[in-house]
Structures are given as structure tokens and as C-alpha cells.
N, C-alpha and C. Protein backbone atom coordinates (compact mmCIF):
# COMPACT_ATOMS: atom_id res chain seq x y z
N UNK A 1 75.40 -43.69 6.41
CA UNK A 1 76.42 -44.40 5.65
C UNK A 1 77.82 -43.88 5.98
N UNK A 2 77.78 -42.99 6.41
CA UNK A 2 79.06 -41.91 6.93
C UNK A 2 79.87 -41.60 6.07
N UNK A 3 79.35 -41.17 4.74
CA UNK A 3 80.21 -40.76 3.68
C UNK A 3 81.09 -39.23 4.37
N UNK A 4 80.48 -38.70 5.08
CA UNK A 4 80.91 -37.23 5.10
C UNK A 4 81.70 -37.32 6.57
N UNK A 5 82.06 -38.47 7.11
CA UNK A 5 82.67 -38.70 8.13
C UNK A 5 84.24 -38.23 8.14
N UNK A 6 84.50 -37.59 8.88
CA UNK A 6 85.64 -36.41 9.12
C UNK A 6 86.01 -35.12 8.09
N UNK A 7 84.57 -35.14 7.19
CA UNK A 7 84.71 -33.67 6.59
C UNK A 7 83.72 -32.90 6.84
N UNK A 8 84.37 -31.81 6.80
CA UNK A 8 83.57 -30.71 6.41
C UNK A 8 82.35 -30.56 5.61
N UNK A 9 81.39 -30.16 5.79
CA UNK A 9 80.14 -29.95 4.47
C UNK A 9 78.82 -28.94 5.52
N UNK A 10 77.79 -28.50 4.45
CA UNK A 10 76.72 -27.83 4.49
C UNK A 10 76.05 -28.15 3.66
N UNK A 11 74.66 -28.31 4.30
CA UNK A 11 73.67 -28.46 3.25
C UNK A 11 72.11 -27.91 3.79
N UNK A 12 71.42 -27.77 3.23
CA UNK A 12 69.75 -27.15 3.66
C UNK A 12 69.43 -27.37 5.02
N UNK A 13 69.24 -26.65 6.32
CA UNK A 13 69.68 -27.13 7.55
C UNK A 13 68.72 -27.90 7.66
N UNK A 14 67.42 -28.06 7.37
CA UNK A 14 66.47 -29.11 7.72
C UNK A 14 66.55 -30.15 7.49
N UNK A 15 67.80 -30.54 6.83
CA UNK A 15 68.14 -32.10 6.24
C UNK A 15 69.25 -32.17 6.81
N UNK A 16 69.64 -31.72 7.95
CA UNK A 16 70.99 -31.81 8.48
C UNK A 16 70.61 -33.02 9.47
N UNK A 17 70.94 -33.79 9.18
CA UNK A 17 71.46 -35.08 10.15
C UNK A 17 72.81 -35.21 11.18
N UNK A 18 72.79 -36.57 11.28
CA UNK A 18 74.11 -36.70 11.70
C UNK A 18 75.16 -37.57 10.67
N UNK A 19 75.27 -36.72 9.88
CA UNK A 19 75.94 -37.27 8.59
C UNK A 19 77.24 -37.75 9.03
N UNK A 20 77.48 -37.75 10.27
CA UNK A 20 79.25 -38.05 10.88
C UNK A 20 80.32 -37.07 10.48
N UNK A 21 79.84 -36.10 10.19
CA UNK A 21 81.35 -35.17 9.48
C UNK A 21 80.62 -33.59 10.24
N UNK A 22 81.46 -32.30 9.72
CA UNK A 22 81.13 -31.55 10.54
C UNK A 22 80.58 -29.99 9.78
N UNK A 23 79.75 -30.21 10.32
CA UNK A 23 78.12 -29.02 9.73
C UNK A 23 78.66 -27.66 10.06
N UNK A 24 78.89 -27.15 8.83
CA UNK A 24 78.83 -25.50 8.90
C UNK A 24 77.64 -24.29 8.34
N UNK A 25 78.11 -23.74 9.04
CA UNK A 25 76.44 -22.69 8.18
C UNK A 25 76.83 -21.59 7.66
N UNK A 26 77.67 -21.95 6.50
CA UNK A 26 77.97 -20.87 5.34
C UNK A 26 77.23 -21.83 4.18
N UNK A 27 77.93 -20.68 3.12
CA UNK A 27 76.30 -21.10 2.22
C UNK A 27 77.31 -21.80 0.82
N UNK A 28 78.43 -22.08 1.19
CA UNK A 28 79.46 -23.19 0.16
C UNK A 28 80.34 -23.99 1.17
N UNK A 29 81.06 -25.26 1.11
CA UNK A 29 81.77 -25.49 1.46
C UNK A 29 83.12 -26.34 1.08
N UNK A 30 84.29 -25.96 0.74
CA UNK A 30 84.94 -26.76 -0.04
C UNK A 30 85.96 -28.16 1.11
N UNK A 31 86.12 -28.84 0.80
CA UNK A 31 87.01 -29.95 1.32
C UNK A 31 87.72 -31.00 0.89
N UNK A 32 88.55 -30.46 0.40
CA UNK A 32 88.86 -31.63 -0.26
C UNK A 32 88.56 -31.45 -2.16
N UNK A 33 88.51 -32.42 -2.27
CA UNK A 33 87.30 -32.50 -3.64
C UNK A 33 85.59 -32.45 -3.25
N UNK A 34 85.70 -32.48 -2.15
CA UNK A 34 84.29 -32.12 -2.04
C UNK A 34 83.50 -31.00 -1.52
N UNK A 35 82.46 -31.07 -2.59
CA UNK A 35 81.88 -28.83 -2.61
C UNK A 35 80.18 -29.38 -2.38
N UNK A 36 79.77 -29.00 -1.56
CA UNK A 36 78.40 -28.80 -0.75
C UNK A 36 77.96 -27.40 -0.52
N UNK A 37 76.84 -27.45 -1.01
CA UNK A 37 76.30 -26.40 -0.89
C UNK A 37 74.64 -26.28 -0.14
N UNK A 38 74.43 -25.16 0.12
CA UNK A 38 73.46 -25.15 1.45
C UNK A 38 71.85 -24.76 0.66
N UNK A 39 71.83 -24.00 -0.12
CA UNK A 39 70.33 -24.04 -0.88
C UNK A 39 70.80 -23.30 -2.30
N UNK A 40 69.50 -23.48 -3.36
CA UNK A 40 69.53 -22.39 -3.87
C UNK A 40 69.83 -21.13 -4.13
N UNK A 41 69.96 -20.56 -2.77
CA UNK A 41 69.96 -19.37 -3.11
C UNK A 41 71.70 -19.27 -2.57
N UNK A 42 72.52 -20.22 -2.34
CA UNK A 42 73.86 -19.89 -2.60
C UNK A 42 74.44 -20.65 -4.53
N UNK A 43 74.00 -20.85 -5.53
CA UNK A 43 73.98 -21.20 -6.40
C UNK A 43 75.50 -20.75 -6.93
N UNK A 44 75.19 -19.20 -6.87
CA UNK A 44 76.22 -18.77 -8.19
C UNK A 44 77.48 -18.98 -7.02
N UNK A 45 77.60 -18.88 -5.57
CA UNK A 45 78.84 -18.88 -4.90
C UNK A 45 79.10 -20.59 -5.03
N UNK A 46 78.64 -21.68 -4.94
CA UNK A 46 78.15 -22.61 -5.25
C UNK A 46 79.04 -22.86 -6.94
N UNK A 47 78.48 -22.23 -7.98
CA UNK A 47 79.27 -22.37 -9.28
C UNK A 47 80.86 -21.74 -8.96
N UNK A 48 80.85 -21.08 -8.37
CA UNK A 48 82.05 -19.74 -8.71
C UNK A 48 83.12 -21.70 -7.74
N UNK A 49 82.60 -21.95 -6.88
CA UNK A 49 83.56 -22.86 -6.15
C UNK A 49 83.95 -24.18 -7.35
N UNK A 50 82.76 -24.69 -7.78
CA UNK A 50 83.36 -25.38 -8.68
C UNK A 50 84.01 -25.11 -9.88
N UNK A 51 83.96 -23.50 -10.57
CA UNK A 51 85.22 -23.29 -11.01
C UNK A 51 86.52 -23.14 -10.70
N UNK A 52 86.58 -22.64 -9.49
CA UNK A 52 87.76 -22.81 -8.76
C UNK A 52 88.34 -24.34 -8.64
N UNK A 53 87.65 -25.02 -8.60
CA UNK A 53 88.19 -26.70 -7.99
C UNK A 53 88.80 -27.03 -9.49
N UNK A 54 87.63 -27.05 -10.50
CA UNK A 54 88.06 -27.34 -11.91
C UNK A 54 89.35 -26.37 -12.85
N UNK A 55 89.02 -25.26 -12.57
CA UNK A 55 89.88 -24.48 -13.47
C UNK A 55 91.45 -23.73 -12.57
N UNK A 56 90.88 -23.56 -11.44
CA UNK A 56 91.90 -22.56 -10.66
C UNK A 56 91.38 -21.29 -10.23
N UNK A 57 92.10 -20.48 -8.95
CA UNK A 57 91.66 -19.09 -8.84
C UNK A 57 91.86 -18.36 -10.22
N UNK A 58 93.03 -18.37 -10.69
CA UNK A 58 93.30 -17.51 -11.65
C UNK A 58 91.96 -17.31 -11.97
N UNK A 59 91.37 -18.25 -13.21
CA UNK A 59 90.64 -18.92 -13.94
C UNK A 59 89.47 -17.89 -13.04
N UNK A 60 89.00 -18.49 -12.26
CA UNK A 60 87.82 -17.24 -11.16
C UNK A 60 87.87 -16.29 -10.94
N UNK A 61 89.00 -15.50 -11.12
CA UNK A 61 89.12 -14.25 -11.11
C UNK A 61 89.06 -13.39 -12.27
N UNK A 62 89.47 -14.39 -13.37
CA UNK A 62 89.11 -13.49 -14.46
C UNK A 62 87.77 -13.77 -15.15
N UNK A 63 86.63 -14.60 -14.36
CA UNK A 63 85.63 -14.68 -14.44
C UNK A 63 85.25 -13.29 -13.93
N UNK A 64 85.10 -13.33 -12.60
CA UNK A 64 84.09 -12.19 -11.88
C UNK A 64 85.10 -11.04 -12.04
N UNK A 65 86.36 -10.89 -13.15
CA UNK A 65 86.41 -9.51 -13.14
C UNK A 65 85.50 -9.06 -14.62
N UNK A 66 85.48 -10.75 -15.49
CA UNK A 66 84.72 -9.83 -16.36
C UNK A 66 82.72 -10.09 -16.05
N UNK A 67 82.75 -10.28 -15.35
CA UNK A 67 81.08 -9.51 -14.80
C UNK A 67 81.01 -8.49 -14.13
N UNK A 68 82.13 -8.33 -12.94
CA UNK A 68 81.99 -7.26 -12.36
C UNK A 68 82.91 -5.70 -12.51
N UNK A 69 81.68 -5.06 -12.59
CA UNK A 69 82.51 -3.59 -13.11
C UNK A 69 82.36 -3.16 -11.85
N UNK A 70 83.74 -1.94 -12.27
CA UNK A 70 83.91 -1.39 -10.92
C UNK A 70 83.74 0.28 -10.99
């Protein structure tokens, strides 16, 4: 259908077609308004991006400072 035609995206490589746009192999990908993600097991990097799109870095940073101790 060539929705993904001249962007960027990732997704589960065994379902990688030729979606017309251009395949990366990290495990999020942002473009635009559009956030693809590659399996399960990129989930929480995956969430952390769509807070960023919705809220802002700020907003993400004072997420993972309050989970992560240092």
C-alpha cells in the first residue's frame, strides 16, 4: 500500500517486506509522528518514545530520573 513510503520505520525482521520506506535495525524508530517498533522486547524504549512524542523530553526525563537511581 506504501504507507511507509519515504520513511523511516522498524519492525520484527521476519515481517520486513518491501514496505517502500526505509528499514532500520534498532529496536524504536521515530519519524515524524510516526514510532515503530521492532518486538517486544524493545517495549519500554518503545513507551519511553511515545512519551516523548506526547509529552516532551523534559516530561521523559523526569520520568527515568524518577525510576532510575543512581
Amino acid at each position: 500500500m506504501g504507507l511507509l513510503e519515504g520513511k523511516n520505520y522498524t519492525c520484527f525482521t521476519s515481517m520486513n517486506e518491501d514496505f517502500k520506506g526505509s528499514y532500520k535495525e534498532q529496536g524504536t524508530v521515530t519519524d515524524g509522528k510516526l514510532i515503530t517498533g521492532r518486538s517486544a522486547g524493545y517495549s519500554i524504549d518503545f513507551a519511553y518514545a511515545l512519551i516523548e512524542a506526547l509529552l516532551g523530553k523534559e516530561k521523559l526525563d523526569q520520568l527515568k530520573a524518577s525510576i532510575y537511581v543512581k
